[in-house]
C-alpha atoms as a PDB file:
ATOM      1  CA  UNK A   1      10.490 -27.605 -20.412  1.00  0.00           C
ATOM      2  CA  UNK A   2      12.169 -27.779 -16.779  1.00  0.00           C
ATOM      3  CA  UNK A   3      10.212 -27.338 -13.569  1.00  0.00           C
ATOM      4  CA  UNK A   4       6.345 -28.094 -14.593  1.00  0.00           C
ATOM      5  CA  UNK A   5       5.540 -28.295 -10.807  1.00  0.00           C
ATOM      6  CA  UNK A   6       6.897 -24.559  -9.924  1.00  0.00           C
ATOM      7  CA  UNK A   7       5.245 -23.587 -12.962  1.00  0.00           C
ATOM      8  CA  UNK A   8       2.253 -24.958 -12.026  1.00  0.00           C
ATOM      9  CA  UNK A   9       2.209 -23.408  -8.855  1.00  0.00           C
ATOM     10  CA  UNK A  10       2.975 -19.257 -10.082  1.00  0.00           C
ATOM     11  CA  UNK A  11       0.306 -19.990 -13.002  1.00  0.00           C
ATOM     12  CA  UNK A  12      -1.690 -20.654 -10.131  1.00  0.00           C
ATOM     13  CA  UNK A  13      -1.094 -18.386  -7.384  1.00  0.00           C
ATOM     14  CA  UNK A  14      -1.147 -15.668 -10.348  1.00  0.00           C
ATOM     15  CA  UNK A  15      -4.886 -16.182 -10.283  1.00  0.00           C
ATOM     16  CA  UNK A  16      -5.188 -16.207  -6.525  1.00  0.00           C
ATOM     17  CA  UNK A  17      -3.811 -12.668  -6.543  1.00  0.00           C
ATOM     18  CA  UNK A  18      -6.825 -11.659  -8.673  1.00  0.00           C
ATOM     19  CA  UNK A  19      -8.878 -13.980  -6.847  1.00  0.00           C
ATOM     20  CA  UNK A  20      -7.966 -13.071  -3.386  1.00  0.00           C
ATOM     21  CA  UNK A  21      -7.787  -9.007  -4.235  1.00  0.00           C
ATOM     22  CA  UNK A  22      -4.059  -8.611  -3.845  1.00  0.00           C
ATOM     23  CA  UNK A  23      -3.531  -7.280  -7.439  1.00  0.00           C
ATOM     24  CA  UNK A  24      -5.816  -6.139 -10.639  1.00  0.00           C
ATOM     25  CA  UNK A  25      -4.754  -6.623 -14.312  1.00  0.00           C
ATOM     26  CA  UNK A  26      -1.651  -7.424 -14.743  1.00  0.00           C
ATOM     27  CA  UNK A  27       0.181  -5.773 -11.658  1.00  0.00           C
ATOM     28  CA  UNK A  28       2.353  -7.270  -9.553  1.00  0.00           C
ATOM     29  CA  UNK A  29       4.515 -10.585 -10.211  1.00  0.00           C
ATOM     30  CA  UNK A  30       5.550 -13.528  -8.495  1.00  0.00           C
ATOM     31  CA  UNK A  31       8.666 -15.662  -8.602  1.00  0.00           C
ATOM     32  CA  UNK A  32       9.975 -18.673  -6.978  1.00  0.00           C
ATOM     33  CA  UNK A  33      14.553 -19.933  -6.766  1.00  0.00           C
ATOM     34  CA  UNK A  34      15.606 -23.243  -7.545  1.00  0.00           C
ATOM     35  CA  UNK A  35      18.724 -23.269  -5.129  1.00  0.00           C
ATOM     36  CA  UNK A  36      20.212 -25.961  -5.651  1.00  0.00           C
ATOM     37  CA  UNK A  37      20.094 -25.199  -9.763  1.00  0.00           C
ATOM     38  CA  UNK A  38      20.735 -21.743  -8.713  1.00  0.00           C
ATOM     39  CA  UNK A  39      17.845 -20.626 -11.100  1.00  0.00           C
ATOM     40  CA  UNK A  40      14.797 -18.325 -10.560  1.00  0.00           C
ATOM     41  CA  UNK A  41      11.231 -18.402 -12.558  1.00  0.00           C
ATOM     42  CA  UNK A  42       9.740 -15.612 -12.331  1.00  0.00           C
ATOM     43  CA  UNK A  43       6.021 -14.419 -14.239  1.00  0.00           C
ATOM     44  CA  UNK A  44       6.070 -13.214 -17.292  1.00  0.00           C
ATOM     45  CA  UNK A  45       5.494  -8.909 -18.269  1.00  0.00           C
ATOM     46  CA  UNK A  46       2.153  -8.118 -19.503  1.00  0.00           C
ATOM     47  CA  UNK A  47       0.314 -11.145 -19.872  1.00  0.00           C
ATOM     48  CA  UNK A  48      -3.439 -11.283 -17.529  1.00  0.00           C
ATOM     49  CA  UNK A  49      -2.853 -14.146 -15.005  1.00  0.00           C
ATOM     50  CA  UNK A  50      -5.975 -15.676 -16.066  1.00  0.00           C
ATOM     51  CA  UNK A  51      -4.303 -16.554 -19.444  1.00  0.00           C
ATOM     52  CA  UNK A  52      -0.587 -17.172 -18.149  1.00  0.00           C
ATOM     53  CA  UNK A  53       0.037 -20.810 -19.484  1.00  0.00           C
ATOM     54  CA  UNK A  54       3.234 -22.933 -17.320  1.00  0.00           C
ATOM     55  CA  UNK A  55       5.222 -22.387 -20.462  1.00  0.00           C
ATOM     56  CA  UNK A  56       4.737 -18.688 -20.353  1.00  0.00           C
ATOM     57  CA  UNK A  57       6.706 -18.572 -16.973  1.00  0.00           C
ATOM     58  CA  UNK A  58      10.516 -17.208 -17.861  1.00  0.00           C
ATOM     59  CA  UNK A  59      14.001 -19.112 -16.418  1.00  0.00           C
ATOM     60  CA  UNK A  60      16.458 -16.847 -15.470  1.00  0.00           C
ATOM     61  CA  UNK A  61      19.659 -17.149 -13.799  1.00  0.00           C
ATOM     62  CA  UNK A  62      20.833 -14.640 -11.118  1.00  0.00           C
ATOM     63  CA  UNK A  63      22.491 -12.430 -13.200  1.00  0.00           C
ATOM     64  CA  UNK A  64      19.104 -11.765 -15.148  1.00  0.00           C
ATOM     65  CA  UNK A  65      19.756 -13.941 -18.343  1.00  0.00           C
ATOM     66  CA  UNK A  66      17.084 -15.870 -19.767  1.00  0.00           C
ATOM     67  CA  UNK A  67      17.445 -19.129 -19.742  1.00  0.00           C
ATOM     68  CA  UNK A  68      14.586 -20.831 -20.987  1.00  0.00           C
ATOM     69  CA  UNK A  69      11.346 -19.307 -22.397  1.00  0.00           C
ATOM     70  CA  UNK A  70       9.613 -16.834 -25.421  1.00  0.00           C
ATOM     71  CA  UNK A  71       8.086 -14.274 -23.207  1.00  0.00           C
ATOM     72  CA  UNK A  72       9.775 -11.320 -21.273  1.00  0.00           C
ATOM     73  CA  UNK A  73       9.770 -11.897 -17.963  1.00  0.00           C
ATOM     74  CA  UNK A  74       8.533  -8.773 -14.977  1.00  0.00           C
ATOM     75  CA  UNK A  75      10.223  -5.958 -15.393  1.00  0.00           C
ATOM     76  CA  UNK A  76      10.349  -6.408 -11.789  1.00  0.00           C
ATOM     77  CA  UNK A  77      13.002  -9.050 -11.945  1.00  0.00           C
ATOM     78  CA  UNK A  78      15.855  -7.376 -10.113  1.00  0.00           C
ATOM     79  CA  UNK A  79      13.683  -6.708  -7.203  1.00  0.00           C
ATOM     80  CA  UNK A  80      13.232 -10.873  -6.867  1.00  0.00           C
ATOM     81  CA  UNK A  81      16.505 -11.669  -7.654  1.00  0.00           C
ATOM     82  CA  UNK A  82      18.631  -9.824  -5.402  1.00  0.00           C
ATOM     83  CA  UNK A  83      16.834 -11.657  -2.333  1.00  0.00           C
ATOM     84  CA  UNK A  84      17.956 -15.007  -3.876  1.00  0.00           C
ATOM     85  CA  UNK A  85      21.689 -13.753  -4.537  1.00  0.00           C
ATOM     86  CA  UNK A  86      22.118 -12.122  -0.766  1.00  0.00           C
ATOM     87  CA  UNK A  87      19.208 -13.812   1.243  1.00  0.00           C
ATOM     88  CA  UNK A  88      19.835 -17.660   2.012  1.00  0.00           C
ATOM     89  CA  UNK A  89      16.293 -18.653   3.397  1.00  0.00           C
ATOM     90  CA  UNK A  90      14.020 -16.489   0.879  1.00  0.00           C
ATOM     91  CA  UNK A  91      13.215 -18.714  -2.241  1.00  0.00           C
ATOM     92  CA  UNK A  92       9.988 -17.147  -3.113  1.00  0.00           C
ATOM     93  CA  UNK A  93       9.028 -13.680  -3.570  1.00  0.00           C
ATOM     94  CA  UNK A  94       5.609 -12.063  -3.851  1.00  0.00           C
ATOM     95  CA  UNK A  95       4.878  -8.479  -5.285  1.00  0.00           C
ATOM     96  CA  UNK A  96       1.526  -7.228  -5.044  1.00  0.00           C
ATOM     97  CA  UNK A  97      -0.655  -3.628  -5.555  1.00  0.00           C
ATOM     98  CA  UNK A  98      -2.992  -4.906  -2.749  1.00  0.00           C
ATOM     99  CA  UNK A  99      -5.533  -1.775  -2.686  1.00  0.00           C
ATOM    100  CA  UNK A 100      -5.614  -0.531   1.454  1.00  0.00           C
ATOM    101  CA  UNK A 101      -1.891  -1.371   1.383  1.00  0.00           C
ATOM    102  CA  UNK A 102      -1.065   0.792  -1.572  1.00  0.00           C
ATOM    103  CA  UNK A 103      -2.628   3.432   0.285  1.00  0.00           C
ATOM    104  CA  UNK A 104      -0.190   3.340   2.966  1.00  0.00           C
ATOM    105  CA  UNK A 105       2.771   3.179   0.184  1.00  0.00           C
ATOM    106  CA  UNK A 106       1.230   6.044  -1.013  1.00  0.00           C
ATOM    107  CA  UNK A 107       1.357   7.832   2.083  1.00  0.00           C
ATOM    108  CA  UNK A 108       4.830   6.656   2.249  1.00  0.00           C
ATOM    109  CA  UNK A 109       3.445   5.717   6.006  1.00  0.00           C
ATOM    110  CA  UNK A 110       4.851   2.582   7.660  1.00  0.00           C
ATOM    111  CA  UNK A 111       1.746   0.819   9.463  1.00  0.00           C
ATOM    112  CA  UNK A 112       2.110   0.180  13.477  1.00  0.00           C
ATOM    113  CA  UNK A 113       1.268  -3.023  15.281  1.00  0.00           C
ATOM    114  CA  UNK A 114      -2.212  -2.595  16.095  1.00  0.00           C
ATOM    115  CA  UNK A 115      -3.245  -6.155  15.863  1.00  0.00           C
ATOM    116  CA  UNK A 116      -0.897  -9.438  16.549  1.00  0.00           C
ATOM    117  CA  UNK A 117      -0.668 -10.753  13.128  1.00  0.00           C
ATOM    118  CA  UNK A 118       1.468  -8.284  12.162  1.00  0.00           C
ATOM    119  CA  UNK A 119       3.950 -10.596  13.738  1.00  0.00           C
ATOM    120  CA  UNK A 120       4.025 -12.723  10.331  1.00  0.00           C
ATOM    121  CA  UNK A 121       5.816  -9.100   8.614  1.00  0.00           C
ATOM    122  CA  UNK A 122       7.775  -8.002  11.879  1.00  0.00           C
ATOM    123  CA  UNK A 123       7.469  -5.636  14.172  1.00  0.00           C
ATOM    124  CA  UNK A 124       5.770  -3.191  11.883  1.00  0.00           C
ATOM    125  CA  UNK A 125       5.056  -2.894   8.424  1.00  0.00           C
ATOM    126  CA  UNK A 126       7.934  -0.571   7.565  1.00  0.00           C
ATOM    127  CA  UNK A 127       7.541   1.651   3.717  1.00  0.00           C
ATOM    128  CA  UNK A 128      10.637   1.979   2.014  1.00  0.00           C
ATOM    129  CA  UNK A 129      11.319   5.295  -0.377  1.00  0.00           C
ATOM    130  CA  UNK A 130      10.012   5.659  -3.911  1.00  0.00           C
ATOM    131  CA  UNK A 131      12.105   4.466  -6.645  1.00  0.00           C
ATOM    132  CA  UNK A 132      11.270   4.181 -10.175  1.00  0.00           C
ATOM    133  CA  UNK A 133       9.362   0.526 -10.822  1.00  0.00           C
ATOM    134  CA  UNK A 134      11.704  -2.110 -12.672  1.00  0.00           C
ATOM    135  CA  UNK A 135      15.356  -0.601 -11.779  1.00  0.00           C
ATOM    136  CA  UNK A 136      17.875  -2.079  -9.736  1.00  0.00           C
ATOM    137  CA  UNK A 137      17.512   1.271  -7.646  1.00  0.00           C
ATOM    138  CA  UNK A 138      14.138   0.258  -6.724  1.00  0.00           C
ATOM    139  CA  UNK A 139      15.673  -3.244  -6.091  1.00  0.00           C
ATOM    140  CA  UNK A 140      18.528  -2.060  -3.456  1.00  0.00           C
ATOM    141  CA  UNK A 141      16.547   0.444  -1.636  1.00  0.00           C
ATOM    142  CA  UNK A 142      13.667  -2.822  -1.556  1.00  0.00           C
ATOM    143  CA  UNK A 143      16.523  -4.965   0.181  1.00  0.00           C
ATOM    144  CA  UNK A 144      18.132  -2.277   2.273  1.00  0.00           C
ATOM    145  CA  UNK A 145      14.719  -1.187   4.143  1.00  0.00           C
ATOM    146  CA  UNK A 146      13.410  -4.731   4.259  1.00  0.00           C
ATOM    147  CA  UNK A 147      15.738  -5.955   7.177  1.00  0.00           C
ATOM    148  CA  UNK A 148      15.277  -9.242   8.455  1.00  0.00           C
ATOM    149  CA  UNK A 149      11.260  -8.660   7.983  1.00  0.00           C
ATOM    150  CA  UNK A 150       9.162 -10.778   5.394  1.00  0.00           C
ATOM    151  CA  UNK A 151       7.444  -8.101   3.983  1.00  0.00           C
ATOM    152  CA  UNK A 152       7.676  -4.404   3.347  1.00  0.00           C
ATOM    153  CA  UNK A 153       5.511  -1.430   1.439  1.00  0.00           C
ATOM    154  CA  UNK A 154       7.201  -0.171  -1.460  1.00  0.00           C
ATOM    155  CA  UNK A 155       6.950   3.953  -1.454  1.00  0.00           C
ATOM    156  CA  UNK A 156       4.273   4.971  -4.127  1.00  0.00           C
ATOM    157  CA  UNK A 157       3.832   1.602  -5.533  1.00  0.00           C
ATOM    158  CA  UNK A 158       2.927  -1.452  -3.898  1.00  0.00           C
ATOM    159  CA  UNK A 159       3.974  -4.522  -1.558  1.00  0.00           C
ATOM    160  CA  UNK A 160       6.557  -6.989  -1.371  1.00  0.00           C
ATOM    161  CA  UNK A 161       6.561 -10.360   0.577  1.00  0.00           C
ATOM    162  CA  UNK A 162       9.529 -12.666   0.449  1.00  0.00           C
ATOM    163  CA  UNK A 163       9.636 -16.021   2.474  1.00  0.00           C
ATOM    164  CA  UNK A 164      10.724 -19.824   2.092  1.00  0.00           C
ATOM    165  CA  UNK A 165       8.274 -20.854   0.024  1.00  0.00           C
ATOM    166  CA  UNK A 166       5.588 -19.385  -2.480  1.00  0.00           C
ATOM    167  CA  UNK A 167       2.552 -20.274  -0.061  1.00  0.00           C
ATOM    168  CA  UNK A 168       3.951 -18.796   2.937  1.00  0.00           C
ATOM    169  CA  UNK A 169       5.241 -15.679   0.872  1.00  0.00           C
ATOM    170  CA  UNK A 170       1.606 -15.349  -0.420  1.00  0.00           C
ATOM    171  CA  UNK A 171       0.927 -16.095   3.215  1.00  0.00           C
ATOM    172  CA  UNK A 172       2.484 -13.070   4.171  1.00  0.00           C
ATOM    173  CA  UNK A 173       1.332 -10.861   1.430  1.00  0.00           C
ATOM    174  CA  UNK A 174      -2.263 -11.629   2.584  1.00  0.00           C
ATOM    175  CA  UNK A 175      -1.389 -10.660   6.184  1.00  0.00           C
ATOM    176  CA  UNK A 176       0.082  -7.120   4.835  1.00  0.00           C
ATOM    177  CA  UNK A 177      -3.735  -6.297   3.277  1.00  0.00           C
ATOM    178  CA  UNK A 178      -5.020  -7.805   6.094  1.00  0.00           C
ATOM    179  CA  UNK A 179      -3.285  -5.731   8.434  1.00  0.00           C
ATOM    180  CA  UNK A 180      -3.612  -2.670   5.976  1.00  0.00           C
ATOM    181  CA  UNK A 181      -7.016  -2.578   6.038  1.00  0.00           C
ATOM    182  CA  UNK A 182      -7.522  -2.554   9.704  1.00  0.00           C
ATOM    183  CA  UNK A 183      -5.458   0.029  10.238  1.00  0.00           C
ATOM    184  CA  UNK A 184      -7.352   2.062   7.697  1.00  0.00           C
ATOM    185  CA  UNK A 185     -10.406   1.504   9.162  1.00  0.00           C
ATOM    186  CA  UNK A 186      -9.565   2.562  12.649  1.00  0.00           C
ATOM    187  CA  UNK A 187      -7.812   5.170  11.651  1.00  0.00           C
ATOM    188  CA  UNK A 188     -11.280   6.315  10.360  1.00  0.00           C
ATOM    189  CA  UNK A 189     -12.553   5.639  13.490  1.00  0.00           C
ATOM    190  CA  UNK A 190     -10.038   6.988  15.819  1.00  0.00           C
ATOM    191  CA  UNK A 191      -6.627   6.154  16.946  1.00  0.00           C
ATOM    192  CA  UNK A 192      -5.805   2.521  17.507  1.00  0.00           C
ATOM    193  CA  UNK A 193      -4.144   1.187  20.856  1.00  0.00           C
ATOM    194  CA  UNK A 194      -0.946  -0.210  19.932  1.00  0.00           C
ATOM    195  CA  UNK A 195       0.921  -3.385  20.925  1.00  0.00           C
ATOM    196  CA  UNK A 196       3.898  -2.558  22.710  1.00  0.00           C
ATOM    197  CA  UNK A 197       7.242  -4.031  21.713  1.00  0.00           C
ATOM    198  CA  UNK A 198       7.350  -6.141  24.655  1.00  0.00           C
ATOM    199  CA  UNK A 199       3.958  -7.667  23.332  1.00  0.00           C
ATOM    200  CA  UNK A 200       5.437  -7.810  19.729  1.00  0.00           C
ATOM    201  CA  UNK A 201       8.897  -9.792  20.839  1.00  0.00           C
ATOM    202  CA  UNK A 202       6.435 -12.318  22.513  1.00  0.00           C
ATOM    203  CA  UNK A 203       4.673 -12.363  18.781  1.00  0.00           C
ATOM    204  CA  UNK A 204       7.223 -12.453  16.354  1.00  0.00           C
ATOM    205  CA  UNK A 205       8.545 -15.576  18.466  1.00  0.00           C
ATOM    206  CA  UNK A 206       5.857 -17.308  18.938  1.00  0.00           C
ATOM    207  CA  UNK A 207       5.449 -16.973  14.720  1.00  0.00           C
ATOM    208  CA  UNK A 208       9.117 -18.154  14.568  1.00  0.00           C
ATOM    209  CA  UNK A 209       7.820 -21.833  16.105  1.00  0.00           C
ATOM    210  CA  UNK A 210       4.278 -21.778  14.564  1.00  0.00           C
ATOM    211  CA  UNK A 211       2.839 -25.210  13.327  1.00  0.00           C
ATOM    212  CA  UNK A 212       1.062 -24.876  10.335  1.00  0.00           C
ATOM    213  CA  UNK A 213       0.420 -21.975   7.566  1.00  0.00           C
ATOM    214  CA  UNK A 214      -1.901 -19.748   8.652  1.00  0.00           C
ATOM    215  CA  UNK A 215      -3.309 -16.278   7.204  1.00  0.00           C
ATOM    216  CA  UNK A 216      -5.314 -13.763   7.909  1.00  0.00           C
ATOM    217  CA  UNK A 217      -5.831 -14.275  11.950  1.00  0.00           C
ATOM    218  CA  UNK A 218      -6.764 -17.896  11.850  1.00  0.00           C
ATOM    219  CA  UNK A 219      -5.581 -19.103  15.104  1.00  0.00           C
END
C-alpha cells in the first residue's frame, strides 16, 4: 500500500472534522495530490470517519481512475481533482458542511469582511451557484467562482477550502466557520462595520508573509 503517511494524515483529519464541528456523519471529504506522482487520495464515500482505516483511503489519478484501493472513493472527486489538474500550488483540498457556514450557502449569500481573518479566504467569502453534489458541473462552477481565493461557499450545500497542504487547507476551512458564525451573530444583533478594501489589501498581504499556521484569530 503506497503513501501510509498521507493516509495517516486524511484518516486523521477525517476525525477532526467531527471533532472540530466542521462536518456530521459522513459529509464532506478530504483529499490530498502527490505532484510529483501526479496522484490524488482522496476519502472514501460513505464510510463514518471514526471507522475510516489508512487502507480505506482511494488512489486515483487525475483523470478519476482508481488506482489503488476496494472502496469507492467521494462522489465529490471531480470537485478535488480539477484544482490539482489547473491549480499549481493547491495540493490539498478540504470540503466541509460546517453548520453557520451552510447557512450562508443556503442563503446563497457571500459573507463580507467584518473581522480581519477573513484575510486567510480573501477578500470576502464569495458563494458560488447551486449545482447538483458529485458532477463535474458542480466541479467547474466550484473552480470558476473560487478565483485566486482559498476558500469559497458552495450554493445550497456546503464549503470548500483548497491550499498547499492538508493542515493549512483545514486551516482555512476553520477560518470560513469561524468567520461564518460571527457574521451570523451580528447580523442578529445589528449590522456589522465592515473593513474597507484598503484595510483588507493590508490583510490579505500581511497573510501572504505570515510565520506560522494559525486559525481561528490566534495572533
Amino acid at each position: 500500500m503506497k503513501y501510509i503517511k498521507e493516509r495517516k494524515e486524511l484518516v486523521e483529519y477525517g476525525k477532526k472534522m467531527l471533532t472540530e464541528g466542521l462536518t456530521t456523519g459522513t459529509g464532506g471529504n478530504l483529499s490530498i495530490f502527490i505532484r510529483k506522482d501526479q496522484v490524488m487520495l482522496i476519502t472514501p464515500s460513505g464510510i463514518p470517519y471514526q471507522e475510516t482505516q489508512p487502507e480505506d483511503i482511494v488512489l486515483l489519478d487525475l483523470e478519476g481512475k482508481v488506482l489503488e484501493g476496494d472502496r469507492k472513493p467521494s462522489s465529490e472527486y471531480d470537485m478535488h481533482r480539477i484544482f490539482y489538474q489547473k491549480t499549481p500550488h493547491v495540493n490539498a483540498v478540504v470540503h466541509t458542511h460546517s453548520e453557520y457556514a451552510t447557512v450562508f450557502a443556503c442563503l446563497q449569500e457571500e459573507i463580507l469582511p467584518l473581522h480581519y481573518i477573513i484575510g486567510s479566504v480573501g477578500n470576502k467569502i464569495r458563494c458560488c451557484d447551486y449545482k447538483t453534489f458529485g458532477t463535474y458541473e458542480l466541479a467547474e462552477e466550484v473552480y470558476q467562482t473560487i478565483g485566486e481565493d482559498k476558500g469559497l461557499l458552495l450554493g445550497n450545500h456546503g464549503t470548500i477550502a483548497v491550499d498547499a497542504d492538508l493542515a493549512s487547507a483545514f486551516s482555512v476551512a476553520k477560518d470560513i466557520e469561524f468567520i461564518a458564525k460571527l457574521y451570523y451573530r451580528a447580523r442578529c444583533i445589528g449590522n456589522p462595520v465592515l473593513l474597507t478594501p484598503e484595510d483588507m489589501d493590508k490583510v490579505v498581504e500581511k497573510f501572504d508573509t505570515y510565520g506560522q499556521l494559525r486559525t481561528y484569530g490566534q495572533d
